[in-house]
PDB file of N, CA and C in Angstrom:
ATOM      1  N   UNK A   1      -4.398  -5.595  13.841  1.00  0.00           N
ATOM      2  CA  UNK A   1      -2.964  -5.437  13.874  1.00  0.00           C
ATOM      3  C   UNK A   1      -2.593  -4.080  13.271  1.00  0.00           C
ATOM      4  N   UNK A   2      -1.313  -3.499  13.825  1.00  0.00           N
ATOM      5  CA  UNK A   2      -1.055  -2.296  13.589  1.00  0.00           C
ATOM      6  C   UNK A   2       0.236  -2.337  12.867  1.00  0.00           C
ATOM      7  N   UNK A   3       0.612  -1.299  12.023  1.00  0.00           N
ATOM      8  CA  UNK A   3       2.133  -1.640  10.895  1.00  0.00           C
ATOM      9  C   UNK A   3       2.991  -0.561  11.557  1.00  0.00           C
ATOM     10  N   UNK A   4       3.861  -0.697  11.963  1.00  0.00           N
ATOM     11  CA  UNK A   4       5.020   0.455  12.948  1.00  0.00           C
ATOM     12  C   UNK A   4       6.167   0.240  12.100  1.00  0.00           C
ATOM     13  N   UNK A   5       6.655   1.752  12.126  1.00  0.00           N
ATOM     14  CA  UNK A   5       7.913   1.902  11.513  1.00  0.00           C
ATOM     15  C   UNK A   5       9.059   1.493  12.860  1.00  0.00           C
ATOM     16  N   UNK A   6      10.057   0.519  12.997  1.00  0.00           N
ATOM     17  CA  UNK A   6      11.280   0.648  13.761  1.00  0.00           C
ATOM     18  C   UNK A   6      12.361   1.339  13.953  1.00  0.00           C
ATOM     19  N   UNK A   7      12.910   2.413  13.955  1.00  0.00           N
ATOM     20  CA  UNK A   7      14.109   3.014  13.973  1.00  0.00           C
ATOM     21  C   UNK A   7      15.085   2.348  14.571  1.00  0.00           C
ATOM     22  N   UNK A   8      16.134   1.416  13.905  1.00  0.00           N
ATOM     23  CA  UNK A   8      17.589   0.838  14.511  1.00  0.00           C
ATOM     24  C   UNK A   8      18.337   1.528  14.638  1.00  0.00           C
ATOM     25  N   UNK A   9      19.060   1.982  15.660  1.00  0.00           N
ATOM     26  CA  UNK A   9      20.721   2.753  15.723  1.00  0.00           C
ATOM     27  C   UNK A   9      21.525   1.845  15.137  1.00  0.00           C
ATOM     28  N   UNK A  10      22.763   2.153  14.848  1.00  0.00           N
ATOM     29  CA  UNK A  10      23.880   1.581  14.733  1.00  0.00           C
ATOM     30  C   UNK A  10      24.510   1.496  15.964  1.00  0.00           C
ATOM     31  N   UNK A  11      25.321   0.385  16.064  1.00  0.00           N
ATOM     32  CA  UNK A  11      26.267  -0.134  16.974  1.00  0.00           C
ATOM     33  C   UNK A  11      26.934   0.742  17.442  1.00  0.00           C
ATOM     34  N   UNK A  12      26.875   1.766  18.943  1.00  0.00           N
ATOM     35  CA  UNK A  12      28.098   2.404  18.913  1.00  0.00           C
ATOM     36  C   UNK A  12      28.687   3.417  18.070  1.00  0.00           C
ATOM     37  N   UNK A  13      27.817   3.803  17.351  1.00  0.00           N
ATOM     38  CA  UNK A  13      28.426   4.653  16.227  1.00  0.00           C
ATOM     39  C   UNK A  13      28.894   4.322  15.046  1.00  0.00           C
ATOM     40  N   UNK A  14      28.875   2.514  14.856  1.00  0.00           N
ATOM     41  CA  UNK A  14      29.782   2.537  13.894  1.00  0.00           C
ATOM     42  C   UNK A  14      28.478   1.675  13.256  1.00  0.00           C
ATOM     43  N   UNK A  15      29.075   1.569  11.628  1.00  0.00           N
ATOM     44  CA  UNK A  15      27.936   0.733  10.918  1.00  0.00           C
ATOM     45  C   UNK A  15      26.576   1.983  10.337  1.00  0.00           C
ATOM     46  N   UNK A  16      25.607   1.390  10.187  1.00  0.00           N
ATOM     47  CA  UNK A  16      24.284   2.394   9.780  1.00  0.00           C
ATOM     48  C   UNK A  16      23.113   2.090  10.715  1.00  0.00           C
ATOM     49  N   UNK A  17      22.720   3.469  10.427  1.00  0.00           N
ATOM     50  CA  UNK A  17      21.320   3.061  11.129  1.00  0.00           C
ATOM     51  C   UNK A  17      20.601   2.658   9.963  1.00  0.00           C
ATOM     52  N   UNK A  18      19.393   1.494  10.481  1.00  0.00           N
ATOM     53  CA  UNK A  18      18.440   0.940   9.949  1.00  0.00           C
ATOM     54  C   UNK A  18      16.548   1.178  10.165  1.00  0.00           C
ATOM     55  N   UNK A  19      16.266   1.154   9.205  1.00  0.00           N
ATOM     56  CA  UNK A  19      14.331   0.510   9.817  1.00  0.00           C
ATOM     57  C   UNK A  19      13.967   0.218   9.133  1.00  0.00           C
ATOM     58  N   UNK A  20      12.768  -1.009   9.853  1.00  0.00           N
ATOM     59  CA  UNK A  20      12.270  -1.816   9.610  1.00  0.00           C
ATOM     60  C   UNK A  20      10.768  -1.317   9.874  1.00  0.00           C
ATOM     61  N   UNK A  21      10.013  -2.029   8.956  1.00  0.00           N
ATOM     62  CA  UNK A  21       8.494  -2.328   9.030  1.00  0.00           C
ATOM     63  C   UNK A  21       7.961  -3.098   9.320  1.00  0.00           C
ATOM     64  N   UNK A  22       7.083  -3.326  10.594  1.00  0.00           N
ATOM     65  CA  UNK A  22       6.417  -4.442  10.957  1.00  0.00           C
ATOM     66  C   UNK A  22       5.060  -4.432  11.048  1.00  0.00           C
ATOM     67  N   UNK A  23       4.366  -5.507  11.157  1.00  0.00           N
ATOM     68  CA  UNK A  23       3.097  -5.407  11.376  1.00  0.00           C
ATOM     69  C   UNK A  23       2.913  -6.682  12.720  1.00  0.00           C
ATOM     70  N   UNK A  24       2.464  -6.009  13.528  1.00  0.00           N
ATOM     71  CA  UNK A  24       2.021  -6.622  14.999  1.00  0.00           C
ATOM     72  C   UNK A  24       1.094  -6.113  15.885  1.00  0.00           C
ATOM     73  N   UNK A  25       1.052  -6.756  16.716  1.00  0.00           N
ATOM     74  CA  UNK A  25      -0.289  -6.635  17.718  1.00  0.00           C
ATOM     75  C   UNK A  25       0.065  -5.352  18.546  1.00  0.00           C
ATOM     76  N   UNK A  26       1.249  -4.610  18.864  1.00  0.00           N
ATOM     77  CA  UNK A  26       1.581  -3.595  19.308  1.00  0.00           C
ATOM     78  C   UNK A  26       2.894  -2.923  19.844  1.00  0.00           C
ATOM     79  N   UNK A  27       3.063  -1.746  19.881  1.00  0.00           N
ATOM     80  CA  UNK A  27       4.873  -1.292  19.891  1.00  0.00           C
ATOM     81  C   UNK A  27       5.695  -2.251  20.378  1.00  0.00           C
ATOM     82  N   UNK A  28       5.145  -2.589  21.907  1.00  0.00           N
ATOM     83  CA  UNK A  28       6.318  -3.620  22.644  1.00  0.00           C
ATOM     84  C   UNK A  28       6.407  -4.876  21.736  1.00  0.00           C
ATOM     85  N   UNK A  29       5.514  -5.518  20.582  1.00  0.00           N
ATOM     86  CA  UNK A  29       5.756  -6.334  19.702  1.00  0.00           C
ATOM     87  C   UNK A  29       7.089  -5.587  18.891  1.00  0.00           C
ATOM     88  N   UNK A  30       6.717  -4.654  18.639  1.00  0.00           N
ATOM     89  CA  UNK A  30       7.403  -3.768  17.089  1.00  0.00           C
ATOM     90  C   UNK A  30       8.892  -3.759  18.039  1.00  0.00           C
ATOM     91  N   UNK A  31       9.266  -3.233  19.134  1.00  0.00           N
ATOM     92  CA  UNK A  31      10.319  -2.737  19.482  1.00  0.00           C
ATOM     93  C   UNK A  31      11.267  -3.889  19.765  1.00  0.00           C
ATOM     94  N   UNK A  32      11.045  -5.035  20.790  1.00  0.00           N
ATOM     95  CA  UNK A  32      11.025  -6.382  20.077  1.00  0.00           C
ATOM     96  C   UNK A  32      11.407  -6.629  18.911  1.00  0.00           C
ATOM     97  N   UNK A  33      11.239  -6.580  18.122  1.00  0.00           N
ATOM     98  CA  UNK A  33      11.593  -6.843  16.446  1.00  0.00           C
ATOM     99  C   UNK A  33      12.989  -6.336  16.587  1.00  0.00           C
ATOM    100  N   UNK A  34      12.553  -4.901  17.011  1.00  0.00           N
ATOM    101  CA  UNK A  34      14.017  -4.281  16.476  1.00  0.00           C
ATOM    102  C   UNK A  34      15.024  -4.467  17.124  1.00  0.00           C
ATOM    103  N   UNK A  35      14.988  -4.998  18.441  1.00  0.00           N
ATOM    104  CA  UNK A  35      16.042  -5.470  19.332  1.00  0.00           C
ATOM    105  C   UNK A  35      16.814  -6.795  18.655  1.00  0.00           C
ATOM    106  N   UNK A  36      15.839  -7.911  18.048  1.00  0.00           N
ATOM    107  CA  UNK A  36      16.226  -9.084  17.064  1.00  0.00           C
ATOM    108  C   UNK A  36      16.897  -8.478  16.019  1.00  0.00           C
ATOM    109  N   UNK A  37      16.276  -7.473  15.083  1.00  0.00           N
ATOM    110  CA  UNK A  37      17.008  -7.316  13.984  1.00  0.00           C
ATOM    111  C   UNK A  37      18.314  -6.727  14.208  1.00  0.00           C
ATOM    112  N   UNK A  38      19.104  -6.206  15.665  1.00  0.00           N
ATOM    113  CA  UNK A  38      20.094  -5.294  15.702  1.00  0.00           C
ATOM    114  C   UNK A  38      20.798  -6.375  16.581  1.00  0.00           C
ATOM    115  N   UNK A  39      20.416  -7.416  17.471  1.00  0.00           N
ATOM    116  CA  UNK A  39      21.221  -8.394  17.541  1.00  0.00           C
ATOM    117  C   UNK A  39      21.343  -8.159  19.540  1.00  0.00           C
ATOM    118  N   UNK A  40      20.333  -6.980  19.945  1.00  0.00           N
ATOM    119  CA  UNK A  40      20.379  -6.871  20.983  1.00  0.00           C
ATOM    120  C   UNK A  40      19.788  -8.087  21.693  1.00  0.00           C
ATOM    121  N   UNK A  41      20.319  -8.231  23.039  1.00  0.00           N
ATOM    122  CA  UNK A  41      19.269  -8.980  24.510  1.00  0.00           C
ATOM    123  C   UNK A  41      18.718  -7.777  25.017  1.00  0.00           C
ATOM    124  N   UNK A  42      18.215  -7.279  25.225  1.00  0.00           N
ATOM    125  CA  UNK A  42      17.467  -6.651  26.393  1.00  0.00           C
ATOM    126  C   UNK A  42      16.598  -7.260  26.984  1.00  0.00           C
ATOM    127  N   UNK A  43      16.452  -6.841  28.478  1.00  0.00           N
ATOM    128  CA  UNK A  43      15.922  -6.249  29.433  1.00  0.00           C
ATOM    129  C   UNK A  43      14.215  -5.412  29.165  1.00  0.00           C
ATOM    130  N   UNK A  44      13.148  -6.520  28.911  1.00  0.00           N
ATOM    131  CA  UNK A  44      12.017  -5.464  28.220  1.00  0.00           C
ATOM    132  C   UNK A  44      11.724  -4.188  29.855  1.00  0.00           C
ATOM    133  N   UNK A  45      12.066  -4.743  30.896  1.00  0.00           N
ATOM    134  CA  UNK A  45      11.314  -4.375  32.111  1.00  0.00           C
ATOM    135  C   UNK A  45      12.172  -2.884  32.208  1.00  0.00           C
ATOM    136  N   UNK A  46      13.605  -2.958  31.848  1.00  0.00           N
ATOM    137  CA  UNK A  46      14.387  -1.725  32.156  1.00  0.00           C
ATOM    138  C   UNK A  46      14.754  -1.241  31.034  1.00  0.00           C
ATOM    139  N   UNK A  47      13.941  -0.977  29.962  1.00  0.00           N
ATOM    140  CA  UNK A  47      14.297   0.197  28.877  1.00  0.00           C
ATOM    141  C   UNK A  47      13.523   1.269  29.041  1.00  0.00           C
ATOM    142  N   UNK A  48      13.792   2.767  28.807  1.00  0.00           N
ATOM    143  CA  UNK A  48      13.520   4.164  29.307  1.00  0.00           C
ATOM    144  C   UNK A  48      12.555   4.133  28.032  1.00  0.00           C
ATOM    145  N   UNK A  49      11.648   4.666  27.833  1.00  0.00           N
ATOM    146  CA  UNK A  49      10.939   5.106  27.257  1.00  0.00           C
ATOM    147  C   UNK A  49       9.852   6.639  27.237  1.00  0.00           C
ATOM    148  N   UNK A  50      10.285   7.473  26.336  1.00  0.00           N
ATOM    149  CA  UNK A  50       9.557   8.270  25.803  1.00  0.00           C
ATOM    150  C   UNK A  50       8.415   8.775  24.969  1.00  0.00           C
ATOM    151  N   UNK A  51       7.621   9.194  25.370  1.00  0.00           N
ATOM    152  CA  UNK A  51       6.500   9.524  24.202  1.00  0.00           C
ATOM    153  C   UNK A  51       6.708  11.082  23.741  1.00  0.00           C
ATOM    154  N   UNK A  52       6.920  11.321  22.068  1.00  0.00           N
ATOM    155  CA  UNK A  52       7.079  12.216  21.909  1.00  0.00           C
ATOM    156  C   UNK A  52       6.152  12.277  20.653  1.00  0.00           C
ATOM    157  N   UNK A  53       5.850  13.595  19.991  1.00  0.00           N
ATOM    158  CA  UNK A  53       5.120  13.856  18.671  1.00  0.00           C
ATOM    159  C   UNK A  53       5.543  12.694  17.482  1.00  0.00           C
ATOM    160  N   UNK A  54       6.521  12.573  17.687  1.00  0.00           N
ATOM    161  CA  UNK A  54       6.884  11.716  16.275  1.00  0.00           C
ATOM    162  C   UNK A  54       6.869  10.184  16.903  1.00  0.00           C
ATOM    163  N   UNK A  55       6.632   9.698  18.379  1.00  0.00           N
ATOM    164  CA  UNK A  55       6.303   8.111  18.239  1.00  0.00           C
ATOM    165  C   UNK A  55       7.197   8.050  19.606  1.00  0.00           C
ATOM    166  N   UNK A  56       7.206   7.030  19.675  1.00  0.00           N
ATOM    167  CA  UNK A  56       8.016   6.572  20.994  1.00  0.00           C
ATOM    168  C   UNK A  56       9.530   5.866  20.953  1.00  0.00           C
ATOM    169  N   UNK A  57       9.986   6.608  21.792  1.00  0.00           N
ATOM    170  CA  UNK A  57      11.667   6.994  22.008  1.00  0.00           C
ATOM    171  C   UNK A  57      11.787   5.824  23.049  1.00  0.00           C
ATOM    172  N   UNK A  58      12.711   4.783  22.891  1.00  0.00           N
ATOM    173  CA  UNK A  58      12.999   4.017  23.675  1.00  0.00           C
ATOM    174  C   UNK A  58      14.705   3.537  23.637  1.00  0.00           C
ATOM    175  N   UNK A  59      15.101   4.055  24.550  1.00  0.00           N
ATOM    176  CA  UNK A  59      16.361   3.532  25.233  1.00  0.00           C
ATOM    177  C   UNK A  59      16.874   2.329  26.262  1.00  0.00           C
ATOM    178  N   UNK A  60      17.677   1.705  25.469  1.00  0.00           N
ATOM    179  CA  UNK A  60      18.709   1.127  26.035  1.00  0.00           C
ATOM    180  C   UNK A  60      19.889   1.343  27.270  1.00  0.00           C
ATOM    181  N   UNK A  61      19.510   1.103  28.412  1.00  0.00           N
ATOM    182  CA  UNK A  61      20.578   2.170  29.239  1.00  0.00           C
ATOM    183  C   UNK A  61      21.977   1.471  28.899  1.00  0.00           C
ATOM    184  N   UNK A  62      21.878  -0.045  28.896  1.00  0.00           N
ATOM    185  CA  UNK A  62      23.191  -0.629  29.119  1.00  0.00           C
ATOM    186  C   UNK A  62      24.085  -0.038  27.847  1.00  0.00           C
ATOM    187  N   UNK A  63      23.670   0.283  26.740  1.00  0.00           N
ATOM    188  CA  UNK A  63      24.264   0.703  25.345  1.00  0.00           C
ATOM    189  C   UNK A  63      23.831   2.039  24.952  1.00  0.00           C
ATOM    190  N   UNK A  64      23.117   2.583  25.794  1.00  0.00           N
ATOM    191  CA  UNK A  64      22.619   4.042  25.107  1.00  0.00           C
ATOM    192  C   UNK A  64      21.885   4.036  23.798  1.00  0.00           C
ATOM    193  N   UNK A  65      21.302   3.033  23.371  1.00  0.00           N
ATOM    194  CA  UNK A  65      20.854   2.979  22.111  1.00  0.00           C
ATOM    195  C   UNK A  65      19.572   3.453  22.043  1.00  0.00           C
ATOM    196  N   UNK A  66      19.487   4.513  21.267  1.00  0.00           N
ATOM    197  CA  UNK A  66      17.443   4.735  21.396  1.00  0.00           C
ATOM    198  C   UNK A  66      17.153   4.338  20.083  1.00  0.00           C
ATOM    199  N   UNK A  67      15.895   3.790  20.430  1.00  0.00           N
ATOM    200  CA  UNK A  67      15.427   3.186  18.847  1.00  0.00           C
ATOM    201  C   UNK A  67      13.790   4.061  18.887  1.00  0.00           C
ATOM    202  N   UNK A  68      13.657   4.661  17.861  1.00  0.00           N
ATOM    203  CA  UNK A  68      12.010   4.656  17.547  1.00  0.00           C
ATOM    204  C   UNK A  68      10.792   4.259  16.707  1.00  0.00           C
ATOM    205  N   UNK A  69       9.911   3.715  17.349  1.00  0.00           N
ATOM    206  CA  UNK A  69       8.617   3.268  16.550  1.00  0.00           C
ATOM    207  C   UNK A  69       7.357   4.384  16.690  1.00  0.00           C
ATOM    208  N   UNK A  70       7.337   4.202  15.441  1.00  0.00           N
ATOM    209  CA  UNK A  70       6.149   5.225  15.055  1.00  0.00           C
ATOM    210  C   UNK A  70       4.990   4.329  14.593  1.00  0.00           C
ATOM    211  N   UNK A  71       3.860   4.523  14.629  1.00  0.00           N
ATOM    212  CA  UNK A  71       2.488   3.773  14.117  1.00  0.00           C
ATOM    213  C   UNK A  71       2.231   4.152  12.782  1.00  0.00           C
ATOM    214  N   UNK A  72       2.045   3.491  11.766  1.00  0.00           N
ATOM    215  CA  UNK A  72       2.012   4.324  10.467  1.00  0.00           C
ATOM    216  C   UNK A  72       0.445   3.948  10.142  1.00  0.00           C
ATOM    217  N   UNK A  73       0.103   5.037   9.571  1.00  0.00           N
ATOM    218  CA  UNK A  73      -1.468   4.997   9.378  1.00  0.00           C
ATOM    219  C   UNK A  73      -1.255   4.125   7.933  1.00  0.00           C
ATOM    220  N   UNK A  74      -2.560   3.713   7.769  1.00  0.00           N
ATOM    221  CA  UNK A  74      -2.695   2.433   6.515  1.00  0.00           C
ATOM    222  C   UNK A  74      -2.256   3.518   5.709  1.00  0.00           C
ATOM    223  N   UNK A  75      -1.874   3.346   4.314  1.00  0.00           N
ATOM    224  CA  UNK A  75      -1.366   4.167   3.334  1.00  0.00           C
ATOM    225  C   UNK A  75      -0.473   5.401   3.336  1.00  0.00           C
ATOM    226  N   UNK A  76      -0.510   5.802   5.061  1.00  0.00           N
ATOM    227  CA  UNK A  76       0.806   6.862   4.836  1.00  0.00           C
ATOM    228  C   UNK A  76       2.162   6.940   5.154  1.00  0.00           C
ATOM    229  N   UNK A  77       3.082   7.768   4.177  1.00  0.00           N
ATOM    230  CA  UNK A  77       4.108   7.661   4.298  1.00  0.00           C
ATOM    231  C   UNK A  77       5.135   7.914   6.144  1.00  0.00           C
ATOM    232  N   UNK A  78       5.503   7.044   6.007  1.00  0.00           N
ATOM    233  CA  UNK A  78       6.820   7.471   7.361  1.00  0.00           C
ATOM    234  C   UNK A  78       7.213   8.691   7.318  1.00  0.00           C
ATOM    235  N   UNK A  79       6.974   9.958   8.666  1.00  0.00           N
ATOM    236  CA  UNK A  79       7.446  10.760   8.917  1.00  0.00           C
ATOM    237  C   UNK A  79       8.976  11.281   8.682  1.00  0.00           C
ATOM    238  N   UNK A  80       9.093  12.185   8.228  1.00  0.00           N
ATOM    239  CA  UNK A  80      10.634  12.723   7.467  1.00  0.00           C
ATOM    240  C   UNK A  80      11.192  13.468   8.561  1.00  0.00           C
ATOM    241  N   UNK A  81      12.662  13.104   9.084  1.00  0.00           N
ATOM    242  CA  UNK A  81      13.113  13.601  10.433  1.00  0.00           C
ATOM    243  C   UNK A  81      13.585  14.834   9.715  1.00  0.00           C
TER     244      UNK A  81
END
């Protein structure tokens, strides 16, 4: 099992962004999570997804929401945006 950092948007702009730490069998587990913890339904089949240096960028089309999970190596700290 792998421990991924979640990046939550906030609602629309309003409220805070959040993240969460999980430990699961893999991102589409982790991203999952973060759709529960923010209160979304999605659609796993139609979210946009990106791979970029810092982890994978995944959007929401119906809400524009991108959330990101990063893989965190055992003992190191979460990348500083």
């Amino acid at each position: 099992m792998a421990v991924y950092e979640v990046f939550v948007p906030a609602e629309s702009g309003e409220g805070f962004n959040k993240a969460t730490t999980v430990t699961t069998d893999s991102w589409t587990e982790a991203l999952r999570n973060g759709f529960e913890a923010s209160g979304i339904e999605a659609d796993m089949t139609s979210i946009l997804c990106d791979i970029t240096p810092e982890g994978i960028d995944c959007t929401v089309p119906n809400t524009g929401q991108t959330f990101r999970i990063c893989e965190q190596k055992t003992g190191e700290p979460a990348p500083a945006e």
